[in-house]
Protein backbone atom coordinates (compact mmCIF):
# COMPACT_ATOMS: atom_id res chain seq x y z
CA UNK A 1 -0.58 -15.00 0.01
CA UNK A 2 -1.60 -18.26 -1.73
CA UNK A 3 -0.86 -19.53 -4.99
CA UNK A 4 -3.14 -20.59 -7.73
CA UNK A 5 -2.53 -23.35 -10.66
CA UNK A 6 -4.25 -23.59 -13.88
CA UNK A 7 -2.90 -25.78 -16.66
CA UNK A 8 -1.42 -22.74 -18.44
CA UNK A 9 -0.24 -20.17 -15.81
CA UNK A 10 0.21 -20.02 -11.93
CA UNK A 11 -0.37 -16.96 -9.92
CA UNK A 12 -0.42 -15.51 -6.54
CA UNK A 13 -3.19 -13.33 -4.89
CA UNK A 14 -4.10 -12.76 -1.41
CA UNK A 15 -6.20 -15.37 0.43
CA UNK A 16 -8.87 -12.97 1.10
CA UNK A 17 -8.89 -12.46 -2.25
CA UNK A 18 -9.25 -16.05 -3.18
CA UNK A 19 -11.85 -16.66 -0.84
CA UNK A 20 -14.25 -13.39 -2.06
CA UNK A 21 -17.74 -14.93 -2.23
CA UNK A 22 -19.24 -14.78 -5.87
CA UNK A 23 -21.85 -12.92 -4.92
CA UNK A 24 -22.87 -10.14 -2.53
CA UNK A 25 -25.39 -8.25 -1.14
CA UNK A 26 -24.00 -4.90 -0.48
CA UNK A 27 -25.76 -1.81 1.86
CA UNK A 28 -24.60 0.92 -1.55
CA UNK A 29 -26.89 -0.83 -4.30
CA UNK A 30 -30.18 -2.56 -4.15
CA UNK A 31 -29.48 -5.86 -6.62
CA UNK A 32 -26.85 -8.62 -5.60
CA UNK A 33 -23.44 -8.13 -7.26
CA UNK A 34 -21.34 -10.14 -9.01
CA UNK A 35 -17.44 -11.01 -8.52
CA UNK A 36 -15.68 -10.82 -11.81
CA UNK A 37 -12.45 -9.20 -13.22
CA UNK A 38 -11.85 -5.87 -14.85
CA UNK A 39 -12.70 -6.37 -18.42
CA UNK A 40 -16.53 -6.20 -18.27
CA UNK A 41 -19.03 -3.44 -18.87
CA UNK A 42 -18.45 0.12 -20.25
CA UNK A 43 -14.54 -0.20 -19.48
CA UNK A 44 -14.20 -3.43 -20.89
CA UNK A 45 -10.67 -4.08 -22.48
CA UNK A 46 -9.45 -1.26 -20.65
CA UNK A 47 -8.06 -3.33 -18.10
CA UNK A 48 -8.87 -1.04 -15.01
CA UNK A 49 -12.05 0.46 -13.65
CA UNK A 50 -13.59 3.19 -11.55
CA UNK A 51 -15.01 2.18 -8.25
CA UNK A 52 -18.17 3.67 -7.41
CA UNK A 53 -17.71 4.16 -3.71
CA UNK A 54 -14.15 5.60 -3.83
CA UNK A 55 -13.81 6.21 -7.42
CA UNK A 56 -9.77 5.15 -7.26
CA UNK A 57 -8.52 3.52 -10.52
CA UNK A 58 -8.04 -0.20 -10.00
CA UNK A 59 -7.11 -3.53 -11.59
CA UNK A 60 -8.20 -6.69 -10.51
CA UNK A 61 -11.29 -7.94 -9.12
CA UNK A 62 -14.32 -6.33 -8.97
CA UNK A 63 -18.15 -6.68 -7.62
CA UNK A 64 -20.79 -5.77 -10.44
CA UNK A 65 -23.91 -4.61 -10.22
CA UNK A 66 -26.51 -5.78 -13.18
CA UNK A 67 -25.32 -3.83 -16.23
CA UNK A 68 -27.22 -0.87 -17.24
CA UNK A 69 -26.19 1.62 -20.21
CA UNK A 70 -22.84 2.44 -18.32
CA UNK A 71 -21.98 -1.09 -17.63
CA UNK A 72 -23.02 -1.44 -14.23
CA UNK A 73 -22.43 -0.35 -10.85
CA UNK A 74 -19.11 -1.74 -9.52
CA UNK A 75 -16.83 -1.60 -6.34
CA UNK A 76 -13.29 -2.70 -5.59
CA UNK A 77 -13.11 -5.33 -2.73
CA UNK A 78 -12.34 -2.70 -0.30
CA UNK A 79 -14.69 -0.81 -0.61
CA UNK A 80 -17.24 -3.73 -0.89
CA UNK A 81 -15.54 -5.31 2.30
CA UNK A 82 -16.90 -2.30 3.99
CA UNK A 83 -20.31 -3.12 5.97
CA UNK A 84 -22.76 -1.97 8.71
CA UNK A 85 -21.56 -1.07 11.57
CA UNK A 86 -17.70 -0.08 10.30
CA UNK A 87 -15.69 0.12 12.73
CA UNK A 88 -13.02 2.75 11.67
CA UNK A 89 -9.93 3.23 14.05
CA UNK A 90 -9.69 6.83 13.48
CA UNK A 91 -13.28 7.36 15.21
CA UNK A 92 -14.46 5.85 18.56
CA UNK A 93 -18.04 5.06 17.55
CA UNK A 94 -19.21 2.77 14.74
CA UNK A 95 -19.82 4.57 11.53
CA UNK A 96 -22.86 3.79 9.13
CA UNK A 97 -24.20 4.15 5.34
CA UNK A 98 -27.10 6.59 6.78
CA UNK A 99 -27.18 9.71 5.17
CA UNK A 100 -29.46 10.76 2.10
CA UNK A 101 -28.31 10.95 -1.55
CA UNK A 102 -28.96 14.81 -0.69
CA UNK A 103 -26.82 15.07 2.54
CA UNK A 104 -24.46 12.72 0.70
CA UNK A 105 -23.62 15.73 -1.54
CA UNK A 106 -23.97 18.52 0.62
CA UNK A 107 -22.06 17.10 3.70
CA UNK A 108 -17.84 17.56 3.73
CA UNK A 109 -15.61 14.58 4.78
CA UNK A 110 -14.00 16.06 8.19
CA UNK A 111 -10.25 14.18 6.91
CA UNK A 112 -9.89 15.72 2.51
CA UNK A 113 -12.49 18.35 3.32
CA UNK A 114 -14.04 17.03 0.22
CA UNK A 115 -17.65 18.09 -0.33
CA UNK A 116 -19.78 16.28 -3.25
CA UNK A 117 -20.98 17.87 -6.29
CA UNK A 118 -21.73 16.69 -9.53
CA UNK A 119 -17.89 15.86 -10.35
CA UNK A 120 -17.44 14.15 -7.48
CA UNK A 121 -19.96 11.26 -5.49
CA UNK A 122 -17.98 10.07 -3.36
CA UNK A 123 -19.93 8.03 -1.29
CA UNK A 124 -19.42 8.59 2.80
CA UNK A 125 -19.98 7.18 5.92
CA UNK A 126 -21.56 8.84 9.24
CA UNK A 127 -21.46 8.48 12.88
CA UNK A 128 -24.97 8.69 14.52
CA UNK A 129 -23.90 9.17 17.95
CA UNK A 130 -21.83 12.51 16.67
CA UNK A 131 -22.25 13.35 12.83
CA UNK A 132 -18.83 12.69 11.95
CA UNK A 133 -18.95 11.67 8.73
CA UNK A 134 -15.87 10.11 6.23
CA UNK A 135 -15.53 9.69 2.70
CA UNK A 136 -15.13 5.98 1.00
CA UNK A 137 -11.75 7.26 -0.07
CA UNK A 138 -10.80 7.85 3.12
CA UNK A 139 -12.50 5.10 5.15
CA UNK A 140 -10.45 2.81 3.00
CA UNK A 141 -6.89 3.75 3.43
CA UNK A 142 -4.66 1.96 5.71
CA UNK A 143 -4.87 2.81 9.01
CA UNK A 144 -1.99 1.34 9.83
CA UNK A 145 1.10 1.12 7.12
CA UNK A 146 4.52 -0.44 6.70
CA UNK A 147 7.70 1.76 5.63
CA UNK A 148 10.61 -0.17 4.85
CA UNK A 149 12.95 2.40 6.35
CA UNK A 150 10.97 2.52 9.90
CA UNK A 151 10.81 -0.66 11.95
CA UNK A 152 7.65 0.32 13.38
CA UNK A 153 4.13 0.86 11.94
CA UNK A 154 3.38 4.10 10.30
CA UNK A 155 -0.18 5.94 11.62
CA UNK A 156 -2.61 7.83 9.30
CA UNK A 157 -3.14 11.08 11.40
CA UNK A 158 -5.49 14.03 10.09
CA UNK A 159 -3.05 16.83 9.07
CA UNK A 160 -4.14 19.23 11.77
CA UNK A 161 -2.81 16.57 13.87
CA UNK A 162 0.54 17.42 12.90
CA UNK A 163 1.66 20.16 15.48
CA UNK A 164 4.11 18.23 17.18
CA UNK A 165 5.29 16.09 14.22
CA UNK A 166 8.28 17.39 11.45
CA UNK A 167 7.17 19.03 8.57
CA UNK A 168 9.12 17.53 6.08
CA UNK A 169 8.28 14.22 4.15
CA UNK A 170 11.07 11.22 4.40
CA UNK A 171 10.30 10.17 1.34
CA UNK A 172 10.02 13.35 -1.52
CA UNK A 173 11.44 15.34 1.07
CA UNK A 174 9.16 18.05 0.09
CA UNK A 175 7.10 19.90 3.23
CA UNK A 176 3.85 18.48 4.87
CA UNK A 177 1.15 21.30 4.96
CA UNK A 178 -0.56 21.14 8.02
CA UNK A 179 -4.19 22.01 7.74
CA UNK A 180 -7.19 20.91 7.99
CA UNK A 181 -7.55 19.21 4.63
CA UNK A 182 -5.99 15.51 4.17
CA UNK A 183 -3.97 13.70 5.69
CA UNK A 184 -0.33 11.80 6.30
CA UNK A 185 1.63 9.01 7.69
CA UNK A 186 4.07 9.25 11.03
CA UNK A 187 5.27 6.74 13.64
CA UNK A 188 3.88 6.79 16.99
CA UNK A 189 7.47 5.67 18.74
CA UNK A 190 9.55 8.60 18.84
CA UNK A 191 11.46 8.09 15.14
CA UNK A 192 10.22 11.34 14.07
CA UNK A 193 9.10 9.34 10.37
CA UNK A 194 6.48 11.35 8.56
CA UNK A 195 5.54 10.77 4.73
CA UNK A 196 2.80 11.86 2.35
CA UNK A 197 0.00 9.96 2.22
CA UNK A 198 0.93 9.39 -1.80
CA UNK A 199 4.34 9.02 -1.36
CA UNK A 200 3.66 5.62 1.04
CA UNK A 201 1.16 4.01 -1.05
CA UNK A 202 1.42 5.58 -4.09
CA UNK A 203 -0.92 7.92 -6.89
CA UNK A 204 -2.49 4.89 -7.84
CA UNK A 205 -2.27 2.18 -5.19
CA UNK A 206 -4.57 -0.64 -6.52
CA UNK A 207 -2.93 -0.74 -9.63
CA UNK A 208 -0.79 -3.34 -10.70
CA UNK A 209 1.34 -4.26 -13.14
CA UNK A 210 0.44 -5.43 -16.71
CA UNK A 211 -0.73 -3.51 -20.18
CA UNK A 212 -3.85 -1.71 -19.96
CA UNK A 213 -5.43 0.63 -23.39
CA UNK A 214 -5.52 4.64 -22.74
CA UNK A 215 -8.52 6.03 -24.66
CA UNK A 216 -9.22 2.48 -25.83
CA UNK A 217 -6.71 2.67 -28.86
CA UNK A 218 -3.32 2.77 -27.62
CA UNK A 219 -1.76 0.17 -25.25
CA UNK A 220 -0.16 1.36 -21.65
CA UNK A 221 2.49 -0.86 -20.05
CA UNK A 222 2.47 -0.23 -16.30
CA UNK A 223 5.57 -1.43 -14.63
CA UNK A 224 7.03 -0.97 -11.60
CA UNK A 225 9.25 2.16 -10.29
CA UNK A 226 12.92 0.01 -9.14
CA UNK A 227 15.19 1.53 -11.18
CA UNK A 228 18.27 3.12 -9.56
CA UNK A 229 18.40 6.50 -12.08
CA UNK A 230 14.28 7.25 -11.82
CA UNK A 231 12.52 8.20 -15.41
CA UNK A 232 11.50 11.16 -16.75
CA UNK A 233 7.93 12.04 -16.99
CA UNK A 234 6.51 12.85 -20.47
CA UNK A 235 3.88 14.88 -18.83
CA UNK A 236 5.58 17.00 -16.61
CA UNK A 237 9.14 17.90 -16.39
CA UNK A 238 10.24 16.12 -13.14
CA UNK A 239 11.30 12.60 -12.58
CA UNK A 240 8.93 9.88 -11.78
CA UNK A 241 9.08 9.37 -8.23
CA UNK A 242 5.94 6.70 -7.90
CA UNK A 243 5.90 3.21 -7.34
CA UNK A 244 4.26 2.70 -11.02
CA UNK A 245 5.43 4.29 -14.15
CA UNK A 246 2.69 4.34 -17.46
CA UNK A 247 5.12 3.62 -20.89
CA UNK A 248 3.20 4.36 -23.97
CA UNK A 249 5.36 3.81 -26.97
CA UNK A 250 8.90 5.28 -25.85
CA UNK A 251 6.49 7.69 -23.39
CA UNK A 252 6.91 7.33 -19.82
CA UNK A 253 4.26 8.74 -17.25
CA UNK A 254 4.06 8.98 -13.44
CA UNK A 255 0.70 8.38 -13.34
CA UNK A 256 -2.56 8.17 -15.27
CA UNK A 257 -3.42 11.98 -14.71
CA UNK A 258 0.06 13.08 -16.65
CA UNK A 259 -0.54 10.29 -19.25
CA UNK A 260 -4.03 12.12 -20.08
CA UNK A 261 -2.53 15.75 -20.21
C-alpha cells in the first residue's frame, strides 16, 4: 500500500492500483477503455457500479468503455486484470475468452453451476484443451485467502471437494452444503478451518466505506461491521453478521439486497 498527497486530502490505495494504466485494450469489448472512478455514466452519483464481467457491486476505480445510452461498458480492475492466456490455479491448463455470445449463455460454470440467461451474463472463461469453463465471478475470487484466526492460508475448494473436510463454518457456524454448486474456504495443514465463501470476504467484497445514494434519492452510509454487540438488520430479522453494514436514516442493512427489500 502507498500513500497519495493532494493539497486537500491524503489517501492510501494499493500500488497496483496506483499504477493502473489510463487506458486499456481489453479481449471483452472492442474500443479502448478508460480508467476513471465510479461516478460516471448511467450510475453516476450513485457512488458504486455494476461490473460487466462479474456483475459484483463495487466502489472505486473502474475501466469504461465509450458511453452509449446505458453509460458504457465498464469492468472492475479485477476483472479487467484478467487476460489471454489466464492462468487460474484451480485448473491445470490455461483458460481463454473463446466461447460464442451463444455458448456464453448456454454453457454452466462447473464451480456456482450458474448457467446464463437473460438475468444473468456473466461472462466465462474456457479451457481448450478440456472444455472446462468458469464464470468471471468465479475466476476472480481469491484463490488463496487470509483468516485472522488460522495462521495458514485458507484454499478455495469446489464444494464437492468437501468429503473429507468439517461441515460446519468457523465463522457463522452454520453447516457447509456439500454439492456440486459453489464453493468454500479450508486450510490445507491439518487445522480443520472451513468458512463460507461470504462469510471470509464478505456479501459485498469490493465495497468500501463512504456514503453512496439508494434509488438515487436517499443517501446510504456504508461503514464497517467492528462493533462488539452486532446490529440489527432492518431487512430481515437477524443480526448483521457482514463486514459492511448499509445505515439509511436510523435503518441499518446487512447488505444491499436487504436494503432493496
Amino acid at each position: 500500500t502507498i500513500r497519495v498527497w493532494s493539497n486537500a486530502t491524503s489517501s492510501s490505495m494499493h500500488e497496483a492500483c496506483a499504477n493502473a494504466p489510463r487506458k486499456k485494450q481489453h479481449a471483452m469489448h472492442a474500443h479502448s477503455l478508460t480508467l476513471k472512478v465510479d461516478n460516471i455514466g448511467f450510475w453516476a452519483g450513485l457512488g458504486y457500479f455494476y461490473c460487466f464481467a462479474c456483475y459484483r457491486l463495487s466502489c472505486g476505480f473502474v475501466y469504461e468503455g465509450p458511453k452509449d445510452i446505458l453509460g458504457g461498458f465498464k469492468l472492475d480492475l479485477r476483472c479487467a486484470s484478467v487476460s489471454e492466456p489466464f492462468q487460474y490455479e484451480g485448473h491445470e491448463h490455461p483458460l481463454f475468452l473463446a466461447l460464442t455470445p451463444e455458448e456464453e449463455k448456454s454453457s454452466i460454470c462447473q464451480i456456482c453451476q450458474e448457467e446464463g440467461d437473460e438475468y444473468n451474463d456473466w461472462r466465462k472463461l474456457t479451457c481448450i484443451k478440456c472444455s472446462y469453463i468458469i464464470c468471471f465471478r468465479c475466476a476472480t475470487l481469491p484463490y488463496k485467502a487470509r483468516y485472522k484466526h488460522d495462521k495458514h492460508l485458507l484454499v478455495f475448494r469446489k464444494k464437492e471437494e468437501g468429503n473429507d473436510h468439517q461441515g460446519w463454518c468457523d465463522i457463522c457456524e452454520s453447516e457447509i452444503v456439500y454439492s456440486r454448486k459453489g464453493g468454500f474456504y479450508s486450510c490445507d495443514d491439518y487445522c480443520s478451518t472451513t468458512v463460507h465463501v461470504d462469510c471470509l470476504l464478505g456479501k459485498h467484497p469490493y465495497m468500501r466505506p463512504g456514503q453512496i445514494k439508494h434509488n438515487r434519492l436517499h443517501e446510504v452510509l456504508i461503514l464497517h461491521n467492528k462493533t462488539m454487540s452486532r446490529p440489527f438488520c432492518h431487512g430481515k430479522d437477524h443480526r448483521c453478521q457482514d463486514k459492511l453494514v448499509f445505515k439509511k436514516r436510523n435503518m441499518t442493512f446487512c447488505s444491499l439486497y436487504c436494503l432493496n427489500q
